[in-house]
PDB file of N, CA and C in Angstrom:
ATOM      1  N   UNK A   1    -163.911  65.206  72.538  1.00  0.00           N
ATOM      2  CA  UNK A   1    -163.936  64.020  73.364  1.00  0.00           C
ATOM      3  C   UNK A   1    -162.646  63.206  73.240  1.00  0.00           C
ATOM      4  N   UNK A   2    -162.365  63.251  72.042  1.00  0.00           N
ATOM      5  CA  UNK A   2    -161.296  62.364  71.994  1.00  0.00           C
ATOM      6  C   UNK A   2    -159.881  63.012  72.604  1.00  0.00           C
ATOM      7  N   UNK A   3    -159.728  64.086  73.169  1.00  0.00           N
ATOM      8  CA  UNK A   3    -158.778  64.569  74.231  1.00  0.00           C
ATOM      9  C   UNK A   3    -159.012  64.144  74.995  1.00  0.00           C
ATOM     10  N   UNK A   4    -160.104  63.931  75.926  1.00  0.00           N
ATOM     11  CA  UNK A   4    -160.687  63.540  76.652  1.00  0.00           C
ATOM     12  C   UNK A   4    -160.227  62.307  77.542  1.00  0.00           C
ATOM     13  N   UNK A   5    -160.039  61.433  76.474  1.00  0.00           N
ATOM     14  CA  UNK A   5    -159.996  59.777  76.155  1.00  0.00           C
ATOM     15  C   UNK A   5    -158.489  59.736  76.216  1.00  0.00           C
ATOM     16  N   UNK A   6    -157.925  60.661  75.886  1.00  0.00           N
ATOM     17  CA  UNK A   6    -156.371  60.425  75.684  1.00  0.00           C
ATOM     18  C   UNK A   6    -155.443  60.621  77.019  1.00  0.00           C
ATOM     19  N   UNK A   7    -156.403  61.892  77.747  1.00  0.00           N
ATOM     20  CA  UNK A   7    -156.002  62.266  78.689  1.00  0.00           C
ATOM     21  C   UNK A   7    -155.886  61.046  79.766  1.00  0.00           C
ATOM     22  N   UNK A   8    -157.047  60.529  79.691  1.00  0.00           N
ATOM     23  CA  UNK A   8    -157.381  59.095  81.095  1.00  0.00           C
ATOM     24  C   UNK A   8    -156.868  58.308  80.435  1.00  0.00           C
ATOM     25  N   UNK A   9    -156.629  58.142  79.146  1.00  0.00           N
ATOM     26  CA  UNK A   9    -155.367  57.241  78.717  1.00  0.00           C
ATOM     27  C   UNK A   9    -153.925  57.073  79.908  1.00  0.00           C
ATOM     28  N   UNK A  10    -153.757  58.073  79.542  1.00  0.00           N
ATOM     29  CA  UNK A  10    -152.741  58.663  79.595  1.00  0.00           C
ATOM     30  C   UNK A  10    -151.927  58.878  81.260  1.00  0.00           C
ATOM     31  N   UNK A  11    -153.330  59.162  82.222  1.00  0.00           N
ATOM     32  CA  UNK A  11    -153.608  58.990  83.427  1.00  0.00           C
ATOM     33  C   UNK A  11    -153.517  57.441  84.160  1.00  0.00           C
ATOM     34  N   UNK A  12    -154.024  57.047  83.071  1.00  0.00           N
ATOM     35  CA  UNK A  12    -154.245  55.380  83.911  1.00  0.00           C
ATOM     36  C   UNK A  12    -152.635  54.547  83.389  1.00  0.00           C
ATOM     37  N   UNK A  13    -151.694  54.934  82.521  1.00  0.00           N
ATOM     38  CA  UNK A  13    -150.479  54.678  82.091  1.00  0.00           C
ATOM     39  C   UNK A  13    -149.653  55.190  83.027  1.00  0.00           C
ATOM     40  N   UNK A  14    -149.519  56.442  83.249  1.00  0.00           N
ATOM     41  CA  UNK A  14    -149.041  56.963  84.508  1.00  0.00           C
ATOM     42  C   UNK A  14    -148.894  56.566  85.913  1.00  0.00           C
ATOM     43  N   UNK A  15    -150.095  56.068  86.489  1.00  0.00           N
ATOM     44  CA  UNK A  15    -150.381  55.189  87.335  1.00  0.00           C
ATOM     45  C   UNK A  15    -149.928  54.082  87.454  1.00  0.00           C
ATOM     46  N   UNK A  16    -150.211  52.947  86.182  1.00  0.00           N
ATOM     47  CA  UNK A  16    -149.737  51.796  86.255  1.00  0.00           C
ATOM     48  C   UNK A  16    -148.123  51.889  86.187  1.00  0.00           C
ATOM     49  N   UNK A  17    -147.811  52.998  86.081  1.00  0.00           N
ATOM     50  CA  UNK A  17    -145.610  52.720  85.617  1.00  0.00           C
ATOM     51  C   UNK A  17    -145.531  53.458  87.405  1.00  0.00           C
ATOM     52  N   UNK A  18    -146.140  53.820  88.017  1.00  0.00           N
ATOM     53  CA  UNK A  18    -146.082  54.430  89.216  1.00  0.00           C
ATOM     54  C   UNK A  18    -146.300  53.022  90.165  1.00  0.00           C
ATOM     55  N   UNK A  19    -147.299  52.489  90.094  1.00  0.00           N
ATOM     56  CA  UNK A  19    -147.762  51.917  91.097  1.00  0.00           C
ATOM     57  C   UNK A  19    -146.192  50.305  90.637  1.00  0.00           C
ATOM     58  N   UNK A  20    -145.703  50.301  89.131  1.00  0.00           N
ATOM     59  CA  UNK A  20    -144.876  48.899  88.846  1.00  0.00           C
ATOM     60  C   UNK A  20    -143.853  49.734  89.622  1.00  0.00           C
ATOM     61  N   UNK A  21    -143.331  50.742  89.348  1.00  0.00           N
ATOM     62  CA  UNK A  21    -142.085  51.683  90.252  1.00  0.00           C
ATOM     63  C   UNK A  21    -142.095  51.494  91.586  1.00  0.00           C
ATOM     64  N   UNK A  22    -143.162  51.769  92.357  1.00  0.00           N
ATOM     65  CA  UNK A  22    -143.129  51.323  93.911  1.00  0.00           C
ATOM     66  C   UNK A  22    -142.584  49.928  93.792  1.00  0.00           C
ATOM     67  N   UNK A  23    -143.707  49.264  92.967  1.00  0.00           N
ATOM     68  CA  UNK A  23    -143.269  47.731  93.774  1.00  0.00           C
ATOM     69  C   UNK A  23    -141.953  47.123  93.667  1.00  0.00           C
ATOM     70  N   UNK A  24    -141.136  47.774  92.331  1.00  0.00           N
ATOM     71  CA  UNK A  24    -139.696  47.570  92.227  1.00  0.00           C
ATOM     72  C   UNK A  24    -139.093  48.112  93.539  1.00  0.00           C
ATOM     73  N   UNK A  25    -139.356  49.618  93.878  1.00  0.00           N
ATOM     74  CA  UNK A  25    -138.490  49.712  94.858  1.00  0.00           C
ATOM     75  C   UNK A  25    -138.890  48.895  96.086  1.00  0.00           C
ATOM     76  N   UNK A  26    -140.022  48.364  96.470  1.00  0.00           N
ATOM     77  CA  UNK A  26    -140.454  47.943  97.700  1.00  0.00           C
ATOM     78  C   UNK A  26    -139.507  46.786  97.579  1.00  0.00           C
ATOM     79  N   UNK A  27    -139.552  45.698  96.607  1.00  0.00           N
ATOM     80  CA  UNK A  27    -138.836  44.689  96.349  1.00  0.00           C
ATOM     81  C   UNK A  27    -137.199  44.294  96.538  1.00  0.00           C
ATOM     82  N   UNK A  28    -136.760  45.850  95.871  1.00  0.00           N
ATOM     83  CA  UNK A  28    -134.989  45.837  96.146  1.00  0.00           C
ATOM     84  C   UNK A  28    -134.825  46.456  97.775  1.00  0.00           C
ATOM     85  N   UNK A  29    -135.645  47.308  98.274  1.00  0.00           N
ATOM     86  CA  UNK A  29    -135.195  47.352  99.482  1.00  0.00           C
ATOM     87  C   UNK A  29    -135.556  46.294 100.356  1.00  0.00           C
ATOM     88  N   UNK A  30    -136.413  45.078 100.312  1.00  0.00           N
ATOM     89  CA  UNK A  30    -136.551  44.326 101.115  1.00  0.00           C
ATOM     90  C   UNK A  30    -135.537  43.300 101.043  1.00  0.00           C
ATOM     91  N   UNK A  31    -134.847  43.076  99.624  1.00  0.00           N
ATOM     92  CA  UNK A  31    -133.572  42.692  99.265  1.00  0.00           C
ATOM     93  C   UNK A  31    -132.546  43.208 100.254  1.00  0.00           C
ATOM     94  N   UNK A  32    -132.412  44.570  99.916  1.00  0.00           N
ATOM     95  CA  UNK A  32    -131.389  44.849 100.636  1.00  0.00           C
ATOM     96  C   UNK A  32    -131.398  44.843 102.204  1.00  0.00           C
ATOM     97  N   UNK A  33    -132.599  44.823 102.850  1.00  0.00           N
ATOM     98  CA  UNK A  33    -132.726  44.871 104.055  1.00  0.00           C
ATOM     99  C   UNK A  33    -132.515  43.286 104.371  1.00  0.00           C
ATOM    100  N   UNK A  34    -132.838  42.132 103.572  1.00  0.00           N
ATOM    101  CA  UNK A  34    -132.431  40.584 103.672  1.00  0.00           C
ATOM    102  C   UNK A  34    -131.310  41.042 103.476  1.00  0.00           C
ATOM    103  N   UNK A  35    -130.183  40.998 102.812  1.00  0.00           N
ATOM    104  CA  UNK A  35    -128.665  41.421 102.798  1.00  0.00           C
ATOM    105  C   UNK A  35    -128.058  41.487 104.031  1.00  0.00           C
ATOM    106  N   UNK A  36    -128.327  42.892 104.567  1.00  0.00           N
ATOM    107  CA  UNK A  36    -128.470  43.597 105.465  1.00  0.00           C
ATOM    108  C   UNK A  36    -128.444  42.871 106.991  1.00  0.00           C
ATOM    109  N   UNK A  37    -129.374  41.807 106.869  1.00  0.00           N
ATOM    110  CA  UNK A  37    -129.949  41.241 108.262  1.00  0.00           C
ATOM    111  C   UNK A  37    -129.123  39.567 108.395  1.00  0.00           C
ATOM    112  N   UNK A  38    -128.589  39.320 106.792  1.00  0.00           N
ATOM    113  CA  UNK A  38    -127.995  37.896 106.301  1.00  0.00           C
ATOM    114  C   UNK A  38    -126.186  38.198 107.157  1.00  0.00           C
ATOM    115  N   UNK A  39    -126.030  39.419 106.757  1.00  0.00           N
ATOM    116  CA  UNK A  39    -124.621  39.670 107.355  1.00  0.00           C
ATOM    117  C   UNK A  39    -124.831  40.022 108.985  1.00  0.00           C
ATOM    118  N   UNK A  40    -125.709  40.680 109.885  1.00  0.00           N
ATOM    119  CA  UNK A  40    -125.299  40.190 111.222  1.00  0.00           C
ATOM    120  C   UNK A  40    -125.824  38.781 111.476  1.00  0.00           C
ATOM    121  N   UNK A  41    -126.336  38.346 110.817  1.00  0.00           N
ATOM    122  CA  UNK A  41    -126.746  36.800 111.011  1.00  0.00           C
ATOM    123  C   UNK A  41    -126.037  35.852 110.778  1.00  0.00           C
ATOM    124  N   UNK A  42    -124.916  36.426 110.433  1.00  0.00           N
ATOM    125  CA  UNK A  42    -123.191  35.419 109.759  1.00  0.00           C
ATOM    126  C   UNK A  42    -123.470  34.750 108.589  1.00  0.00           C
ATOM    127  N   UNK A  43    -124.051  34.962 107.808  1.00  0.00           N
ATOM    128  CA  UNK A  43    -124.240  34.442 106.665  1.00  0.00           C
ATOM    129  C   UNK A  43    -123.812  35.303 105.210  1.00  0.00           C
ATOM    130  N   UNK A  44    -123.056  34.354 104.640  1.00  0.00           N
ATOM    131  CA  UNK A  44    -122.520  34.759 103.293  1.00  0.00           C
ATOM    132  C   UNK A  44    -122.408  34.466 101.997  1.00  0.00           C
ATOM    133  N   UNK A  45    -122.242  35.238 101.523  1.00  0.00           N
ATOM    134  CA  UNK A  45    -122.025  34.773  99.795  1.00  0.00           C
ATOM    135  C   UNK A  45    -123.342  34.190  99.219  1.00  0.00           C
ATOM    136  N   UNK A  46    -123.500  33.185  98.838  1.00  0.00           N
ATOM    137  CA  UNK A  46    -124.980  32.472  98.006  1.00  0.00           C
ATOM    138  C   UNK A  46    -125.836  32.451  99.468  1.00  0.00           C
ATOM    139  N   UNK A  47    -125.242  32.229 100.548  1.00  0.00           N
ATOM    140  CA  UNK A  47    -126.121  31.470 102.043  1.00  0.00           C
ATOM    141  C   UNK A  47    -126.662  33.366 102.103  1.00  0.00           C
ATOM    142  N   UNK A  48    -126.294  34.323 101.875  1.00  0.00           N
ATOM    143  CA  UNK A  48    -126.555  35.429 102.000  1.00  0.00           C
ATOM    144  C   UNK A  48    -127.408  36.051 100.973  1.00  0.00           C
ATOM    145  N   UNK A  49    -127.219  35.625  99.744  1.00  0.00           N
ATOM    146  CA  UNK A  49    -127.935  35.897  98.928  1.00  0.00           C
ATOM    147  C   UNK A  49    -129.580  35.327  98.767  1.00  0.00           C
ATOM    148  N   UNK A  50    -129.185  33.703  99.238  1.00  0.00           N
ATOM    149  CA  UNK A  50    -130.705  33.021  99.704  1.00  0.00           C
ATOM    150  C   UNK A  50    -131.573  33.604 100.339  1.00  0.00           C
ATOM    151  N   UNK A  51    -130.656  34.231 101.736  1.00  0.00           N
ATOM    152  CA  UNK A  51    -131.608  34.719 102.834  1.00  0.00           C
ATOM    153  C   UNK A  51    -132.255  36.037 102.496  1.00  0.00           C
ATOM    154  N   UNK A  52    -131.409  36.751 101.621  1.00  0.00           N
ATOM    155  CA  UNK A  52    -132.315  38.064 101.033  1.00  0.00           C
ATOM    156  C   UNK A  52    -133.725  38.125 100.151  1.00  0.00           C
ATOM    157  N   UNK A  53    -133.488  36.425  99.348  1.00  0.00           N
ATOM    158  CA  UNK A  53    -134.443  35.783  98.704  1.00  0.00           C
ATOM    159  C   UNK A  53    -135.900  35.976  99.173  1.00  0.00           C
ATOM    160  N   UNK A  54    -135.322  34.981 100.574  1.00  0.00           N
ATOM    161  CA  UNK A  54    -136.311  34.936 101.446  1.00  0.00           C
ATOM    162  C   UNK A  54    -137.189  35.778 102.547  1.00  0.00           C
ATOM    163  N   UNK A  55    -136.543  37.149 102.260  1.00  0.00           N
ATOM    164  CA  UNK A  55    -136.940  38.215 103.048  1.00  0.00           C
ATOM    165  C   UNK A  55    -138.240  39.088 101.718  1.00  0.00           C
ATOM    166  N   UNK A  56    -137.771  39.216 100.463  1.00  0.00           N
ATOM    167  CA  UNK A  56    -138.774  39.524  99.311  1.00  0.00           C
ATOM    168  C   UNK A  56    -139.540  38.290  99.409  1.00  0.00           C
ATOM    169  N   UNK A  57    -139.501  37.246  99.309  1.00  0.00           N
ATOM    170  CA  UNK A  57    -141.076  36.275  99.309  1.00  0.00           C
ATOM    171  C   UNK A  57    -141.417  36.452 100.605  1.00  0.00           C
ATOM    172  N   UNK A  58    -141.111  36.671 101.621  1.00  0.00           N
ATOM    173  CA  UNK A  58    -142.125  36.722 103.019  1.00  0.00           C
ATOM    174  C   UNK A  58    -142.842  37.886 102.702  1.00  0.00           C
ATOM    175  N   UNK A  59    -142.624  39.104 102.088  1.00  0.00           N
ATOM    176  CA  UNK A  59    -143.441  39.904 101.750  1.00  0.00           C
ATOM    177  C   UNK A  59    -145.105  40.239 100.733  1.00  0.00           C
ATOM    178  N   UNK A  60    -144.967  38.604 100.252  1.00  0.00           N
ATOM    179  CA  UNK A  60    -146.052  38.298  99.680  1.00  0.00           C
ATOM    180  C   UNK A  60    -147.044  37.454 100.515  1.00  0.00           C
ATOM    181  N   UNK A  61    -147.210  37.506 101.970  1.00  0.00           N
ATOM    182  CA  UNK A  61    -147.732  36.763 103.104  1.00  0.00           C
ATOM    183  C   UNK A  61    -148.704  37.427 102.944  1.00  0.00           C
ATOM    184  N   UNK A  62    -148.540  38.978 103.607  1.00  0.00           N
ATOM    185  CA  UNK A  62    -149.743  39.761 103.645  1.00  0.00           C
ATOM    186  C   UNK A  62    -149.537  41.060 102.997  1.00  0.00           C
ATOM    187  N   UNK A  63    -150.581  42.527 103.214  1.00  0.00           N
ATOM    188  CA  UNK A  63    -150.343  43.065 102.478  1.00  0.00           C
ATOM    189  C   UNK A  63    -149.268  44.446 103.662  1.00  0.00           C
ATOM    190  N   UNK A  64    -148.411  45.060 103.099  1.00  0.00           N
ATOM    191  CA  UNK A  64    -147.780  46.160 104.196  1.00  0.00           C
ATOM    192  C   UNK A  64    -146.638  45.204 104.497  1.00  0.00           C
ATOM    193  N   UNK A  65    -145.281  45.602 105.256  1.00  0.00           N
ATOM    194  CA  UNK A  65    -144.643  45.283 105.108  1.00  0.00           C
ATOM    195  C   UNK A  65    -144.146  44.232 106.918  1.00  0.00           C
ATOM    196  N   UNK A  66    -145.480  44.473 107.508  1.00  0.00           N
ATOM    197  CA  UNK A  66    -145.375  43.541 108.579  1.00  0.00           C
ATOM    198  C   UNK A  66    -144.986  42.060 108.498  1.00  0.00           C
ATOM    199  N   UNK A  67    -145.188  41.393 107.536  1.00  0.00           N
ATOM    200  CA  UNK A  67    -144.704  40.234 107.641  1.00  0.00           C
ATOM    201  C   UNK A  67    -142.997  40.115 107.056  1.00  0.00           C
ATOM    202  N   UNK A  68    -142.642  41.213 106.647  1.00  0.00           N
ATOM    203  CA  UNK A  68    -140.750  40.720 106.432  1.00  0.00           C
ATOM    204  C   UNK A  68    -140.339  41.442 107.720  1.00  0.00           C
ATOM    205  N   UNK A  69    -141.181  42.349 108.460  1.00  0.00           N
ATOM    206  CA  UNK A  69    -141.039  42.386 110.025  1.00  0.00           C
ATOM    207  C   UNK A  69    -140.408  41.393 110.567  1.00  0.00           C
ATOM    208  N   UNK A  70    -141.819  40.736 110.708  1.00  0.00           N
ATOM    209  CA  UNK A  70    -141.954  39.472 111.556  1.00  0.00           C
ATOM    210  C   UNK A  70    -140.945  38.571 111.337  1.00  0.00           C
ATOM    211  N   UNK A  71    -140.673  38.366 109.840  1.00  0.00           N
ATOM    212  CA  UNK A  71    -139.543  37.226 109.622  1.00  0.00           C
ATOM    213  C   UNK A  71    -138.614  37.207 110.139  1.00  0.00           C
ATOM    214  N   UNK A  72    -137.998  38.773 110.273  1.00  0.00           N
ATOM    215  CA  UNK A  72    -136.805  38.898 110.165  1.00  0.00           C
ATOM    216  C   UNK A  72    -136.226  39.039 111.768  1.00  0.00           C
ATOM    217  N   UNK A  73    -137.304  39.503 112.182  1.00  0.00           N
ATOM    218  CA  UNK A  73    -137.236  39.519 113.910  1.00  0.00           C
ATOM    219  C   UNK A  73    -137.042  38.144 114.438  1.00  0.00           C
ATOM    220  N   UNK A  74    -138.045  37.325 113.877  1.00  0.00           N
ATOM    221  CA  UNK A  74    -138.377  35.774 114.092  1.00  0.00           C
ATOM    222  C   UNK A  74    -136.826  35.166 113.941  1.00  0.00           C
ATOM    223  N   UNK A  75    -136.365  35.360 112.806  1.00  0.00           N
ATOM    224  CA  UNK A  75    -134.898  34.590 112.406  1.00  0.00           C
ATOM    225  C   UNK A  75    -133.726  35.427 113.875  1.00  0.00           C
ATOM    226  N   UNK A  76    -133.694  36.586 113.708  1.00  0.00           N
ATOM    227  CA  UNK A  76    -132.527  37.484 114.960  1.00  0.00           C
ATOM    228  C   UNK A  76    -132.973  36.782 115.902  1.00  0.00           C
ATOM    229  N   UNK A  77    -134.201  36.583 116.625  1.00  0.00           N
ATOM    230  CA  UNK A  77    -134.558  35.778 117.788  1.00  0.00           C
ATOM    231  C   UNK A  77    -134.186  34.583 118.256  1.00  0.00           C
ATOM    232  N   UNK A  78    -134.658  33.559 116.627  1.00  0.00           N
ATOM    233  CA  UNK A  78    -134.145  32.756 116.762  1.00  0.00           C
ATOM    234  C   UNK A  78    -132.221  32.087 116.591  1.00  0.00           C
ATOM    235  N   UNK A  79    -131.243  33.103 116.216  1.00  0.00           N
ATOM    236  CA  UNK A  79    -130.323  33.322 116.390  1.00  0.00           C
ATOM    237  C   UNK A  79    -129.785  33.702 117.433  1.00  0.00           C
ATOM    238  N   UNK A  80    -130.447  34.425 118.847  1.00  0.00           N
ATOM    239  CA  UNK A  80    -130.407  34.863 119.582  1.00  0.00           C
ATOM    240  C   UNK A  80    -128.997  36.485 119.256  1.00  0.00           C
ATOM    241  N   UNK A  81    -129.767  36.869 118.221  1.00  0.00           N
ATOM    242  CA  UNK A  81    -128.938  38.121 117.940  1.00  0.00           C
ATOM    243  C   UNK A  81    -130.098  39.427 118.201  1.00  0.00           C
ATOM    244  N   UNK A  82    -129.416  40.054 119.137  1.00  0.00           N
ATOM    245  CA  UNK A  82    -130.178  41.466 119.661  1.00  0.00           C
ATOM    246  C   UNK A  82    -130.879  42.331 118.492  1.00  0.00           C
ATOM    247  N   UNK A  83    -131.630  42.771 118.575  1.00  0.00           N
ATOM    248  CA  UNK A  83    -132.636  43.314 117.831  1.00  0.00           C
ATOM    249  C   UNK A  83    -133.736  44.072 117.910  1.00  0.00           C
ATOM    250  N   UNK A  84    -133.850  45.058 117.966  1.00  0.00           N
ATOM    251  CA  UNK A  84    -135.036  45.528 118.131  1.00  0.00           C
ATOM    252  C   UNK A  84    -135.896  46.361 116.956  1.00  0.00           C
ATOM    253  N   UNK A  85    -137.449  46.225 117.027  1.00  0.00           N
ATOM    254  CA  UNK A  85    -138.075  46.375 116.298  1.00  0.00           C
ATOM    255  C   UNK A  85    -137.983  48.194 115.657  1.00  0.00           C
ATOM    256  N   UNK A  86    -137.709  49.043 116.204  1.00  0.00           N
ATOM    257  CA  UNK A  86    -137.482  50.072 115.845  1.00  0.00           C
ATOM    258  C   UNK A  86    -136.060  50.215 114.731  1.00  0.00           C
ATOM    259  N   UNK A  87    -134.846  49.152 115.339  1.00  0.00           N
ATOM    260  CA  UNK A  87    -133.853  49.577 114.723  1.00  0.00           C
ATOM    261  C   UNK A  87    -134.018  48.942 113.040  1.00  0.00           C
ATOM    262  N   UNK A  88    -134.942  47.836 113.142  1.00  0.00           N
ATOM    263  CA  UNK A  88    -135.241  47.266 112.434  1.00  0.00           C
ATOM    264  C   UNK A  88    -135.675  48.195 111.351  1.00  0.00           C
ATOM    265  N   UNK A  89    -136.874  48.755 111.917  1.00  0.00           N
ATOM    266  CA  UNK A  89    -137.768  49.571 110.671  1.00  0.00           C
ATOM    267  C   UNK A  89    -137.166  50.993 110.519  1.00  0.00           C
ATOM    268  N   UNK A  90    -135.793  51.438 110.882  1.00  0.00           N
ATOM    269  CA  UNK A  90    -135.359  52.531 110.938  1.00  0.00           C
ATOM    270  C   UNK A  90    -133.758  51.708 109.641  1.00  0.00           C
ATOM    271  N   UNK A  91    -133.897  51.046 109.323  1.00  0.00           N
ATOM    272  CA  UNK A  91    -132.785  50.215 108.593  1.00  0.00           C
ATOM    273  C   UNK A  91    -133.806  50.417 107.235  1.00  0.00           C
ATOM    274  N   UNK A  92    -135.076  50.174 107.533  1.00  0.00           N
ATOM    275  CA  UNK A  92    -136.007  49.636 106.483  1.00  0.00           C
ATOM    276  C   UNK A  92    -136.553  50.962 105.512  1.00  0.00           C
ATOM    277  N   UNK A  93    -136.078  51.572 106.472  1.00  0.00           N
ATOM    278  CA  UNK A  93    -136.507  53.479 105.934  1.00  0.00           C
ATOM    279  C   UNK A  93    -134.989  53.641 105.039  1.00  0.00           C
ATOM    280  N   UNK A  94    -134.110  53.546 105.777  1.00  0.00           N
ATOM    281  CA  UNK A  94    -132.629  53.921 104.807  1.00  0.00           C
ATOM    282  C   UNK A  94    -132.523  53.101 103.763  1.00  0.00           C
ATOM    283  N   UNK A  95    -132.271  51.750 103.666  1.00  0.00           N
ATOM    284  CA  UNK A  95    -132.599  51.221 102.466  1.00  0.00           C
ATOM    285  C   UNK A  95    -134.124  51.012 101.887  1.00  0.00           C
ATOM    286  N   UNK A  96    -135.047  51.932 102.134  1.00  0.00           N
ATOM    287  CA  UNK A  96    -136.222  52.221 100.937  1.00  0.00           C
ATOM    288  C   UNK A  96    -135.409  53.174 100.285  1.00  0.00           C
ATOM    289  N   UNK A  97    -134.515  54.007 100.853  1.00  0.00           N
ATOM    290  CA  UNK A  97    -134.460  55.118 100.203  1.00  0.00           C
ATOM    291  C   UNK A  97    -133.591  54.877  99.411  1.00  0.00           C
ATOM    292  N   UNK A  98    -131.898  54.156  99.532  1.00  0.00           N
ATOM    293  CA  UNK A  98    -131.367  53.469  98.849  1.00  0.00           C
ATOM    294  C   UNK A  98    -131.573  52.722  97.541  1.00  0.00           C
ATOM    295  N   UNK A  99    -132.956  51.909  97.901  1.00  0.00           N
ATOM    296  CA  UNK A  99    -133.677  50.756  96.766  1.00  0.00           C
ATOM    297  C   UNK A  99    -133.910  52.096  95.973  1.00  0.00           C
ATOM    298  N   UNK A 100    -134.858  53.303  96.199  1.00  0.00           N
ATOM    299  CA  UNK A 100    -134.959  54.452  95.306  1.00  0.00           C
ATOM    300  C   UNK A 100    -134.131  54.642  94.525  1.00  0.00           C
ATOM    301  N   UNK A 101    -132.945  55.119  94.785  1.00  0.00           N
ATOM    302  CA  UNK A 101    -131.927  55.665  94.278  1.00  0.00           C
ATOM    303  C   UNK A 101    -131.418  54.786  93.148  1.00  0.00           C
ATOM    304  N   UNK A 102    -131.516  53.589  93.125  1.00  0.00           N
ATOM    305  CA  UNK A 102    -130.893  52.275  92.220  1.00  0.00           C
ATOM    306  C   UNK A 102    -131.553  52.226  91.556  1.00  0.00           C
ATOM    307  N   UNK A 103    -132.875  52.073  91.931  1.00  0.00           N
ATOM    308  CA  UNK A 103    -134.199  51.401  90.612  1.00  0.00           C
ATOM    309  C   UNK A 103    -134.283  53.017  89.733  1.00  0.00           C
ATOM    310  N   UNK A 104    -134.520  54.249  89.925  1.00  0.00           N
ATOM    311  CA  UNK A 104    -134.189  55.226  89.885  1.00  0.00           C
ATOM    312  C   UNK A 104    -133.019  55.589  88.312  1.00  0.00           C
ATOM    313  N   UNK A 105    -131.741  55.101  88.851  1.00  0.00           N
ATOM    314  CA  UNK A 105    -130.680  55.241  88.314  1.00  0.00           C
ATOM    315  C   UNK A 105    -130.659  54.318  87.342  1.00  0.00           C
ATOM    316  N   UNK A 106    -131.065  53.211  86.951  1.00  0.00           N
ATOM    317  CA  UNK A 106    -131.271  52.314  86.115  1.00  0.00           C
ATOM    318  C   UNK A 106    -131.741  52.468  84.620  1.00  0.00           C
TER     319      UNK A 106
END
């Protein structure tokens, strides 16, 4: 039994460093996708770094990544900078994969 016990130990440790691993990467790529969206938005340096801020806390709205969607569309709109929702979530795919590679390499 006590293999047993070690094993679902062992299982549920696995999991939890899996499921903290996603949320790191979910986190730096929404970073980088604020980055990302701060520079066609003309914004720089700390004013750039804020706005990336603010692209990881909009992601604690709801659950999935529709609401740093919404933000970020909401802000290009309201900038009146062209945008569309595909190019958006096709940015959001390259830097997930990016955020991988960093948290990853660390």
């Amino acid at each position: 039994m006590a293999s047993f016990s070690e094993r679902e130990q062992a299982f549920e440790n696995k999991f939890k460093h899996d499921a903290e691993l996603r949320f790191k990467i979910i986190m730096r790529r929404n970073k980088l996708v604020g980055l990302w969206a701060a520079g066609l938005l003309g914004h720089t340096g700390d004013k750039a770094e804020e706005y990336a801020k603010s692209a990881v806390e909009s992601d604690f709205e709801k659950p999935g990544h529709d609401d740093v969607i919404a933000k970020l569309m909401a802000d290009f709109q309201a900038a009146k900078q062209e945008m569309s929702e595909h190019r958006l979530l096709k940015q959001m795919e390259e830097m997930l994969d990016e955020a991988q590679r960093q948290i990853t390499a660390e």
